[in-house]
PDB file of N, CA and C in Angstrom:
ATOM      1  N   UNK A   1     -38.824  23.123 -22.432  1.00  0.00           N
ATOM      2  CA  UNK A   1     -38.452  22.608 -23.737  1.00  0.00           C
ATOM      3  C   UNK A   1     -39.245  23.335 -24.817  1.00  0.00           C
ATOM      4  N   UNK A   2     -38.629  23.545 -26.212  1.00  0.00           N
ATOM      5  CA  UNK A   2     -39.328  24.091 -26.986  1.00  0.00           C
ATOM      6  C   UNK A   2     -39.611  22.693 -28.416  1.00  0.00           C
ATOM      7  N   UNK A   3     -41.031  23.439 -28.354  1.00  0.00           N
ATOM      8  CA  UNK A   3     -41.570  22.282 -29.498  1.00  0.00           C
ATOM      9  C   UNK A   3     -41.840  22.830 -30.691  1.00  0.00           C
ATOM     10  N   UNK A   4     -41.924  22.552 -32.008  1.00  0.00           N
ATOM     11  CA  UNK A   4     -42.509  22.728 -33.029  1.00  0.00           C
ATOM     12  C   UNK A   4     -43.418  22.104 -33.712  1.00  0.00           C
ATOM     13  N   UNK A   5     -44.900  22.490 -33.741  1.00  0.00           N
ATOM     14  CA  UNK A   5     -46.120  21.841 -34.314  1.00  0.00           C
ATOM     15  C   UNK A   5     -46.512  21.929 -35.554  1.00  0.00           C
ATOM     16  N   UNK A   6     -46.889  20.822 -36.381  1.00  0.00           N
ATOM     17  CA  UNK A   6     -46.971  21.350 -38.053  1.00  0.00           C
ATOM     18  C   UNK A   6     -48.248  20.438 -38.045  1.00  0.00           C
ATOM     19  N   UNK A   7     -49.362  21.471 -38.370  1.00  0.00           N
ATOM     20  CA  UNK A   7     -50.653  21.008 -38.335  1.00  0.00           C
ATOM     21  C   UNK A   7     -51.433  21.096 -39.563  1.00  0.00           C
ATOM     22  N   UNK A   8     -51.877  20.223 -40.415  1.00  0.00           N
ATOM     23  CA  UNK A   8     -52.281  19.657 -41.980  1.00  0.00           C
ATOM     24  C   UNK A   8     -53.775  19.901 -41.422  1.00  0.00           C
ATOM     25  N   UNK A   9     -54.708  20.730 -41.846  1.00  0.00           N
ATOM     26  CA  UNK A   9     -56.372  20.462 -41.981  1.00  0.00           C
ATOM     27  C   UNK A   9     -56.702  20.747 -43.170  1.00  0.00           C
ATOM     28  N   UNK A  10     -57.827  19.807 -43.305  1.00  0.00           N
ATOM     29  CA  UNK A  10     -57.714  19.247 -45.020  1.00  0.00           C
ATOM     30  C   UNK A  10     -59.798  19.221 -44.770  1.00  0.00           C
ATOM     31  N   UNK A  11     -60.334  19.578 -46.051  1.00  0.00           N
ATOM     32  CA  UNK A  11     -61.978  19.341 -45.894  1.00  0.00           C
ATOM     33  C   UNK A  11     -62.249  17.670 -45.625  1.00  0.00           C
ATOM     34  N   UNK A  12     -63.076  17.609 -45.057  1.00  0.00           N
ATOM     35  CA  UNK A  12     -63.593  15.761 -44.918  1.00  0.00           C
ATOM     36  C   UNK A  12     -64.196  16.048 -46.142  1.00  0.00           C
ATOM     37  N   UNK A  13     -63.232  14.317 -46.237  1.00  0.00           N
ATOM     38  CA  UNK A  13     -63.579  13.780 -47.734  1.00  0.00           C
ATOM     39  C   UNK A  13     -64.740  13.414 -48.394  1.00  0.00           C
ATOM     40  N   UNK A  14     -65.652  13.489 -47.591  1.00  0.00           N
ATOM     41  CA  UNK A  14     -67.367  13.543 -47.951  1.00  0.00           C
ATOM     42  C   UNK A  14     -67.223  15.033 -49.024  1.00  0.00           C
ATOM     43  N   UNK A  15     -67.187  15.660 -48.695  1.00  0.00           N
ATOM     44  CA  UNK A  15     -67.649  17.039 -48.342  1.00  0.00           C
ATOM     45  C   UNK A  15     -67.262  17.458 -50.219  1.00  0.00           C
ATOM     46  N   UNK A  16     -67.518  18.434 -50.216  1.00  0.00           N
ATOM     47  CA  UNK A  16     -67.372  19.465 -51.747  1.00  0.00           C
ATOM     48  C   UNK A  16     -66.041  20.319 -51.231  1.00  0.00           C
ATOM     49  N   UNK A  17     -65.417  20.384 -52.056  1.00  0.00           N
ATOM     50  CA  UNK A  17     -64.247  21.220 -51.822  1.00  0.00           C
ATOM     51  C   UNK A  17     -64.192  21.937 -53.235  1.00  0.00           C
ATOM     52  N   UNK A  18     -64.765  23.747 -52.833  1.00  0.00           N
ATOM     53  CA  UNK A  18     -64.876  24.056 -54.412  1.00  0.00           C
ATOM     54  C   UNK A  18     -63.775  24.378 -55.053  1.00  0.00           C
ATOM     55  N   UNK A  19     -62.612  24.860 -53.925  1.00  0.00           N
ATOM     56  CA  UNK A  19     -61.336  25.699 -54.258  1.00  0.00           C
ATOM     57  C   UNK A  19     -60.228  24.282 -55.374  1.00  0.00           C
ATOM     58  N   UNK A  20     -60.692  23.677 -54.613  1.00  0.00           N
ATOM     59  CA  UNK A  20     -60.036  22.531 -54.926  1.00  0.00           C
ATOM     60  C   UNK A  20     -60.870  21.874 -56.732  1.00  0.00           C
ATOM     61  N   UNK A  21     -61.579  21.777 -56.587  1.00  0.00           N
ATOM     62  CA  UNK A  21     -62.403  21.408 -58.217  1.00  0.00           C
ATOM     63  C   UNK A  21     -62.114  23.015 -59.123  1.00  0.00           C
ATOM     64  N   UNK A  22     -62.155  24.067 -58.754  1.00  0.00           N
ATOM     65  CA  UNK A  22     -61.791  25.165 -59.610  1.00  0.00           C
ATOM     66  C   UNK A  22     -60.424  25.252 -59.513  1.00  0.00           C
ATOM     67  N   UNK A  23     -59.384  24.480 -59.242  1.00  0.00           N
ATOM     68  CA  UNK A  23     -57.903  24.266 -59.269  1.00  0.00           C
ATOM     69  C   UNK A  23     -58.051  23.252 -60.452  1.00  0.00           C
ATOM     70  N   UNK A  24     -58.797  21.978 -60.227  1.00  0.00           N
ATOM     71  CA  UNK A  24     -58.313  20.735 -61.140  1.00  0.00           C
ATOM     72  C   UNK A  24     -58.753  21.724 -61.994  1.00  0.00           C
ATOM     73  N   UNK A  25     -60.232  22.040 -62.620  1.00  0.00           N
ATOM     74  CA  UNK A  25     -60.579  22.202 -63.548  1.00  0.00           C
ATOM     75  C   UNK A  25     -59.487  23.390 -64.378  1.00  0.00           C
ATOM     76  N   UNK A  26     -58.980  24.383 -63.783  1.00  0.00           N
ATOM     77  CA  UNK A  26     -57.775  25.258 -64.598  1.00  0.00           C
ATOM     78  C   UNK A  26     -56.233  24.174 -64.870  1.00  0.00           C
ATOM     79  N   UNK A  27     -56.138  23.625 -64.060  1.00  0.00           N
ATOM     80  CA  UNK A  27     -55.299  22.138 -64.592  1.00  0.00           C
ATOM     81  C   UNK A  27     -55.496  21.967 -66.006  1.00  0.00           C
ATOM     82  N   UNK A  28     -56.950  21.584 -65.627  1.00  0.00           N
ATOM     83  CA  UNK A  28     -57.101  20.700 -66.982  1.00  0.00           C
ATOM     84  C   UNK A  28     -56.979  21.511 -68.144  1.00  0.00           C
ATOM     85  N   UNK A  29     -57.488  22.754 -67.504  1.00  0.00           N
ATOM     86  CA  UNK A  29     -57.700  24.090 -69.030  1.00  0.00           C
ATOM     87  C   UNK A  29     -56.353  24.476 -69.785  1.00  0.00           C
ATOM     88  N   UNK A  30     -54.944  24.030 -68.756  1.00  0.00           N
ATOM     89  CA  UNK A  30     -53.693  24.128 -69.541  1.00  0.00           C
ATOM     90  C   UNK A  30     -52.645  23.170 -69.575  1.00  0.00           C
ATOM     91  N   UNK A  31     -54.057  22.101 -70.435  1.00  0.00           N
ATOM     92  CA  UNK A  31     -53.623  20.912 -70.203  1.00  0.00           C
ATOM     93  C   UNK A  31     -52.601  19.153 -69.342  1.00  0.00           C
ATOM     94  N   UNK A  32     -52.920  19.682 -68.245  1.00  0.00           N
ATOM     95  CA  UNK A  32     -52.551  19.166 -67.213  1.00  0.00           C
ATOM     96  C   UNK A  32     -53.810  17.990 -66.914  1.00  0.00           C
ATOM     97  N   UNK A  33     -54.174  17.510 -67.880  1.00  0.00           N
ATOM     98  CA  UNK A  33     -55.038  16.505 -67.967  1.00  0.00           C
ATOM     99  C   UNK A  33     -55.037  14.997 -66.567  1.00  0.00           C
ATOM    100  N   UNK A  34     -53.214  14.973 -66.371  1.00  0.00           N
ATOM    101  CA  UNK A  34     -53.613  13.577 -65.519  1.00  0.00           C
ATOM    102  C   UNK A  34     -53.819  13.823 -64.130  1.00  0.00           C
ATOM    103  N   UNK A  35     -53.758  15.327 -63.724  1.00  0.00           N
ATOM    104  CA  UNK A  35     -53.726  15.468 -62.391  1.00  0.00           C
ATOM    105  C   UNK A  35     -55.379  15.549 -62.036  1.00  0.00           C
ATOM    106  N   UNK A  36     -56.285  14.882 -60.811  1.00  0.00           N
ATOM    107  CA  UNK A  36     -57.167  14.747 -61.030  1.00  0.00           C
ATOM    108  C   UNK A  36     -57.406  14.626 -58.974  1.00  0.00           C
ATOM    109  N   UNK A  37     -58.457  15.025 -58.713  1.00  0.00           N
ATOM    110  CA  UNK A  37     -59.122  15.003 -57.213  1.00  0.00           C
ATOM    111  C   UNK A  37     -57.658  15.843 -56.562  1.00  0.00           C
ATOM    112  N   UNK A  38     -57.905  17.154 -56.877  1.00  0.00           N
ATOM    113  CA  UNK A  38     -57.381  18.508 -56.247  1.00  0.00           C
ATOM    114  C   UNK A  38     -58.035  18.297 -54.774  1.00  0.00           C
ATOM    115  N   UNK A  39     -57.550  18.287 -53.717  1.00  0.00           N
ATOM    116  CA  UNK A  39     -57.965  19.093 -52.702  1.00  0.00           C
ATOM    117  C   UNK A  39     -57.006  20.484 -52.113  1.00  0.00           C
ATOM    118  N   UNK A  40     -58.057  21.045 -51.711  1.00  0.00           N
ATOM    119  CA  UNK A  40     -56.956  22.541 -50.984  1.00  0.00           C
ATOM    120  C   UNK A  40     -57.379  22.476 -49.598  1.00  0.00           C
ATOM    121  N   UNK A  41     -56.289  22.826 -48.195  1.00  0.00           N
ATOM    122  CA  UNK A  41     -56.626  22.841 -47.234  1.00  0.00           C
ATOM    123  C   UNK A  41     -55.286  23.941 -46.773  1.00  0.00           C
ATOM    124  N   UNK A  42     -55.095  23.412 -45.485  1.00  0.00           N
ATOM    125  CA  UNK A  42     -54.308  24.341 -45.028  1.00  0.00           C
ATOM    126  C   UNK A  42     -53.015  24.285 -44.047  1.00  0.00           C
ATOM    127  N   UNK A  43     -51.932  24.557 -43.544  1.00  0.00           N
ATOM    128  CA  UNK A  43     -51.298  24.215 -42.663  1.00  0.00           C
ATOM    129  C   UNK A  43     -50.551  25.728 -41.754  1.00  0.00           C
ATOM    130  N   UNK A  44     -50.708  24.984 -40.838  1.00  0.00           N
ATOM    131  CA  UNK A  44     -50.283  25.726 -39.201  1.00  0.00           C
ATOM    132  C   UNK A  44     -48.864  25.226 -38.662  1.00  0.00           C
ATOM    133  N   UNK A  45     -48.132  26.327 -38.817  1.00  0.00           N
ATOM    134  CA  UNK A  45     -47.116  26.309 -37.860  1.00  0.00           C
ATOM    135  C   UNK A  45     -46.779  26.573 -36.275  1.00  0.00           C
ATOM    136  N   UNK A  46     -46.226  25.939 -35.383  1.00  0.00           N
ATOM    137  CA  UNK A  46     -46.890  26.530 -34.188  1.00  0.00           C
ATOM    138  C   UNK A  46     -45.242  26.466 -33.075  1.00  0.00           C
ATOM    139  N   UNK A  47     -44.348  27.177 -32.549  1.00  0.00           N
ATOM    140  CA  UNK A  47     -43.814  27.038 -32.156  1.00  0.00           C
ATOM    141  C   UNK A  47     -44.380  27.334 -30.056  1.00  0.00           C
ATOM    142  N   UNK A  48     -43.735  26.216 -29.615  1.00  0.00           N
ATOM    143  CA  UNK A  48     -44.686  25.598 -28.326  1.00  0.00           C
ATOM    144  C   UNK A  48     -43.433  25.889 -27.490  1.00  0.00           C
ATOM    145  N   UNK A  49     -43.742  26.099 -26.639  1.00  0.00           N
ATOM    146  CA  UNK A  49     -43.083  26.130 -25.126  1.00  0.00           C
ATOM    147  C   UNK A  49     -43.495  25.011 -24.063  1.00  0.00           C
ATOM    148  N   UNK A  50     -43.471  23.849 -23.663  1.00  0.00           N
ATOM    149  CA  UNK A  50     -44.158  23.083 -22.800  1.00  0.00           C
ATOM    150  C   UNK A  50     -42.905  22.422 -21.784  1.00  0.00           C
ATOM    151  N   UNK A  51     -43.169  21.679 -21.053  1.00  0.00           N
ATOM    152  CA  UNK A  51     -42.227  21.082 -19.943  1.00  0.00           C
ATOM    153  C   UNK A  51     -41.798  19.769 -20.354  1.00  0.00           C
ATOM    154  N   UNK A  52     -42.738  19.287 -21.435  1.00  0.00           N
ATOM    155  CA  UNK A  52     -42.284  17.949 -22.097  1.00  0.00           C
ATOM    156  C   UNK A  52     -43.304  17.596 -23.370  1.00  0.00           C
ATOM    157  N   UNK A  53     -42.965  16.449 -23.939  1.00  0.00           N
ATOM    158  CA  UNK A  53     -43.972  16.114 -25.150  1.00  0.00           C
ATOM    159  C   UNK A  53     -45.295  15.748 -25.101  1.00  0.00           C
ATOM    160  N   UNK A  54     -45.803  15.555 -24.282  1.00  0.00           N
ATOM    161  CA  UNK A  54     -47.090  14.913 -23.616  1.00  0.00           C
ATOM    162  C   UNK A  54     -47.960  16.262 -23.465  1.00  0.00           C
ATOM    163  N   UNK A  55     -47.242  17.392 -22.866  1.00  0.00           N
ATOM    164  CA  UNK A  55     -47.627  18.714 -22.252  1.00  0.00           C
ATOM    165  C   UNK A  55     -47.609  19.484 -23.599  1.00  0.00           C
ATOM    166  N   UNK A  56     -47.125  19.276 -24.959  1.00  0.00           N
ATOM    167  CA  UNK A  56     -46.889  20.299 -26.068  1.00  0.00           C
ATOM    168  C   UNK A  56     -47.917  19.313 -27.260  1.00  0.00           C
ATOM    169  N   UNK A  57     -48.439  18.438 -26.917  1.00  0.00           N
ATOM    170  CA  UNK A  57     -49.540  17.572 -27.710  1.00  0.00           C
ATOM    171  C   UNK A  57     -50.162  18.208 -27.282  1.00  0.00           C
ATOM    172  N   UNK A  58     -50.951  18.276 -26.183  1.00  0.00           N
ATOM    173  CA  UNK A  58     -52.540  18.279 -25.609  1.00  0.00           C
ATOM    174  C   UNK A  58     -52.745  19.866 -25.550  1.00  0.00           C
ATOM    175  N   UNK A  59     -51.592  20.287 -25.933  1.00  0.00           N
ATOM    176  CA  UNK A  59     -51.852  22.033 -26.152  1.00  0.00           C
ATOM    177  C   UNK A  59     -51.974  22.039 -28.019  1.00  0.00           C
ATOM    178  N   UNK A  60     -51.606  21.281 -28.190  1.00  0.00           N
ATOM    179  CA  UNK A  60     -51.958  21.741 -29.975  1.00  0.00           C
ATOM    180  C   UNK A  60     -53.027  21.242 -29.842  1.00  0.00           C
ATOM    181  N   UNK A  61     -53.691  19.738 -29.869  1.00  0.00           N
ATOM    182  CA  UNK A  61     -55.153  19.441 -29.633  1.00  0.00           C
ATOM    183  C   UNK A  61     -55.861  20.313 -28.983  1.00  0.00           C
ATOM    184  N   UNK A  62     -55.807  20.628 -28.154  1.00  0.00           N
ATOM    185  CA  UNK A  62     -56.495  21.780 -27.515  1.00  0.00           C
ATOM    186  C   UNK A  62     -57.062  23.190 -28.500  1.00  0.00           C
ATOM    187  N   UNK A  63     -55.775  23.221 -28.993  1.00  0.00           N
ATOM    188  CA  UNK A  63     -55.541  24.709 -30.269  1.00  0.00           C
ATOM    189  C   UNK A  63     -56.571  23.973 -31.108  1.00  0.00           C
ATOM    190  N   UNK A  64     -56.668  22.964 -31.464  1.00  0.00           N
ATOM    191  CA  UNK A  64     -57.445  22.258 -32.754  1.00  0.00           C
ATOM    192  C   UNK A  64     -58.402  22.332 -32.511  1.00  0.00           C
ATOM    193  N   UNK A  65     -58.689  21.712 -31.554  1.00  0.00           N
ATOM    194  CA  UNK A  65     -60.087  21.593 -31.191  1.00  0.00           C
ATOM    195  C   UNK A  65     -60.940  22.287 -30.828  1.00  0.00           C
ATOM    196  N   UNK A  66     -61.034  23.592 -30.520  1.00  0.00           N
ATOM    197  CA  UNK A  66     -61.194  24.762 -29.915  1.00  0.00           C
ATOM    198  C   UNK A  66     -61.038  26.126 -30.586  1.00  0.00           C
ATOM    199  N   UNK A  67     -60.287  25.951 -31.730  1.00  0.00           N
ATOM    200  CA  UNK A  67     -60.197  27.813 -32.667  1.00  0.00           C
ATOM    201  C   UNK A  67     -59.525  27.217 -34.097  1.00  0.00           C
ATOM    202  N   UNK A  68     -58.809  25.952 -34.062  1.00  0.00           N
ATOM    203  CA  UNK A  68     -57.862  26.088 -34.983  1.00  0.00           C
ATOM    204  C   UNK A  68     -58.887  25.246 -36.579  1.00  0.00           C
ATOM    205  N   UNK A  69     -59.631  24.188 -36.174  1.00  0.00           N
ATOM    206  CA  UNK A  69     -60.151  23.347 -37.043  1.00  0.00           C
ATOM    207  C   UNK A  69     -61.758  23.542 -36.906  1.00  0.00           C
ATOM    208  N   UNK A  70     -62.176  23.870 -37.642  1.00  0.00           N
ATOM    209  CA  UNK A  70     -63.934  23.535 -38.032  1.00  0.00           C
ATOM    210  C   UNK A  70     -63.790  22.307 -37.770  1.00  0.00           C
ATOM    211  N   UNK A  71     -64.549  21.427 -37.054  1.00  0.00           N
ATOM    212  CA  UNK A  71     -64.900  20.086 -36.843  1.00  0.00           C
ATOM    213  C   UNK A  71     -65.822  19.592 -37.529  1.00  0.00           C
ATOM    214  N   UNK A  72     -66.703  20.176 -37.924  1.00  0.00           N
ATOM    215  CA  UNK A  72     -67.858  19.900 -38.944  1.00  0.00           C
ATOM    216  C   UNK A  72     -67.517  20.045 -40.430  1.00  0.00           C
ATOM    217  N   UNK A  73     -66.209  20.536 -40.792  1.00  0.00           N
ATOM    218  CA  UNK A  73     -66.130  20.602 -42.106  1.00  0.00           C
ATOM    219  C   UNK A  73     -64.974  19.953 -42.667  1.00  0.00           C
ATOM    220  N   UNK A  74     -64.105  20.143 -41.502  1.00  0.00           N
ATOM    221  CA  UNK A  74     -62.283  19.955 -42.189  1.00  0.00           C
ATOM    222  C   UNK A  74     -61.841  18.585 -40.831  1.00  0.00           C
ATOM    223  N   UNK A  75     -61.253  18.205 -41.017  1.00  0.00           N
ATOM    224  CA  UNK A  75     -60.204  17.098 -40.501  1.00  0.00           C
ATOM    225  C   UNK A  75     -58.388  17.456 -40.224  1.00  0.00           C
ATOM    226  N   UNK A  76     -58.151  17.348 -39.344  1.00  0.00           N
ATOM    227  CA  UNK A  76     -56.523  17.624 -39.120  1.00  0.00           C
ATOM    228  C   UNK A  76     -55.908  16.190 -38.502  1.00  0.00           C
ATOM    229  N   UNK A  77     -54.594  16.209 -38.845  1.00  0.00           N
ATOM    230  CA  UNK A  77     -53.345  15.647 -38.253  1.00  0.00           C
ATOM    231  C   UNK A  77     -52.256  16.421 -38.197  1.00  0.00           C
ATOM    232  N   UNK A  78     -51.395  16.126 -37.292  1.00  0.00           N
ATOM    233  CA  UNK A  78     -50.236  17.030 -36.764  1.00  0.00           C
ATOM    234  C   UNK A  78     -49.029  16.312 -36.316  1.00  0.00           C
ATOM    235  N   UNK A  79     -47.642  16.638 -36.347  1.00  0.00           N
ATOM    236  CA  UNK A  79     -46.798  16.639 -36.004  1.00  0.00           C
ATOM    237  C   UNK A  79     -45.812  17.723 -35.059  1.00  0.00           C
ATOM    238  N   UNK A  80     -45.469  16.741 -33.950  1.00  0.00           N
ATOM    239  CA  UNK A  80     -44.546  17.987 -33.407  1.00  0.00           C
ATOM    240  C   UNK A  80     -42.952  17.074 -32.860  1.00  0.00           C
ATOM    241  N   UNK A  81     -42.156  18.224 -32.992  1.00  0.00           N
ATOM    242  CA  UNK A  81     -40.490  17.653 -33.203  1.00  0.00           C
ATOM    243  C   UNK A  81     -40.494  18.868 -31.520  1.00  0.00           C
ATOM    244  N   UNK A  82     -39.217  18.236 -31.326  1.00  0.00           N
ATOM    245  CA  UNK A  82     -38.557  18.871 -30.537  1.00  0.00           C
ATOM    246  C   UNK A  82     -37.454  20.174 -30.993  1.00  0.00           C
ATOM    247  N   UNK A  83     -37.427  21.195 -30.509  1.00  0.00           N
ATOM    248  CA  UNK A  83     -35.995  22.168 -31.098  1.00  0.00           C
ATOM    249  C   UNK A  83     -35.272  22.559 -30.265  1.00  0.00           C
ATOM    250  N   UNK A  84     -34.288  22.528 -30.522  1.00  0.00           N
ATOM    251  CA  UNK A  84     -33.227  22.464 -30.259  1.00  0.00           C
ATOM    252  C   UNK A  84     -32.703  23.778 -29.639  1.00  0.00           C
ATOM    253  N   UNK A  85     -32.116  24.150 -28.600  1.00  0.00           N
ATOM    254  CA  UNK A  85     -31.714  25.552 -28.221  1.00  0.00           C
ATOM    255  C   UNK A  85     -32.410  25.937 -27.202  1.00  0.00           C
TER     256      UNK A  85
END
């Protein structure tokens, strides 16, 4: 079966996110005043090959946990669909 993974990692919300405060702040510079707590992160597309859905999870976790996400800095959630063909 083929899967498709769409993986959101975003900085933990503790954390300083500068890309993201030098975004609001040019916001604000052309007057875009109400938009306010910018974050910037990132997303992963991942097209999967596995034998079922159980088997095409624990391979994206795997991907995450292991090369895809800083664990100490950023946070992820993910989705994966089935495709078709």
């Amino acid at each position: 079966m083929k899967f498709k993974a769409s993986i959101d990692i975003m900085p933990h919300t503790e954390l300083l996110d500068p890309q993201g405060k030098a975004v609001n702040n040019s916001l604000h510079k052309i007057g875009q005043t109400e938009i306010e707590k910018v974050r910037i992160g990132k997303r992963i597309e991942l097209h999967i090959e596995a034998k079922d859905a159980t088997e095409a999870e624990k391979l994206v976790k795997e991907s995450c946990e292991t090369l895809l996400v800083n664990k100490i800095m950023e946070q992820y959630q993910y989705n994966i669909s089935a495709i078709e063909g």
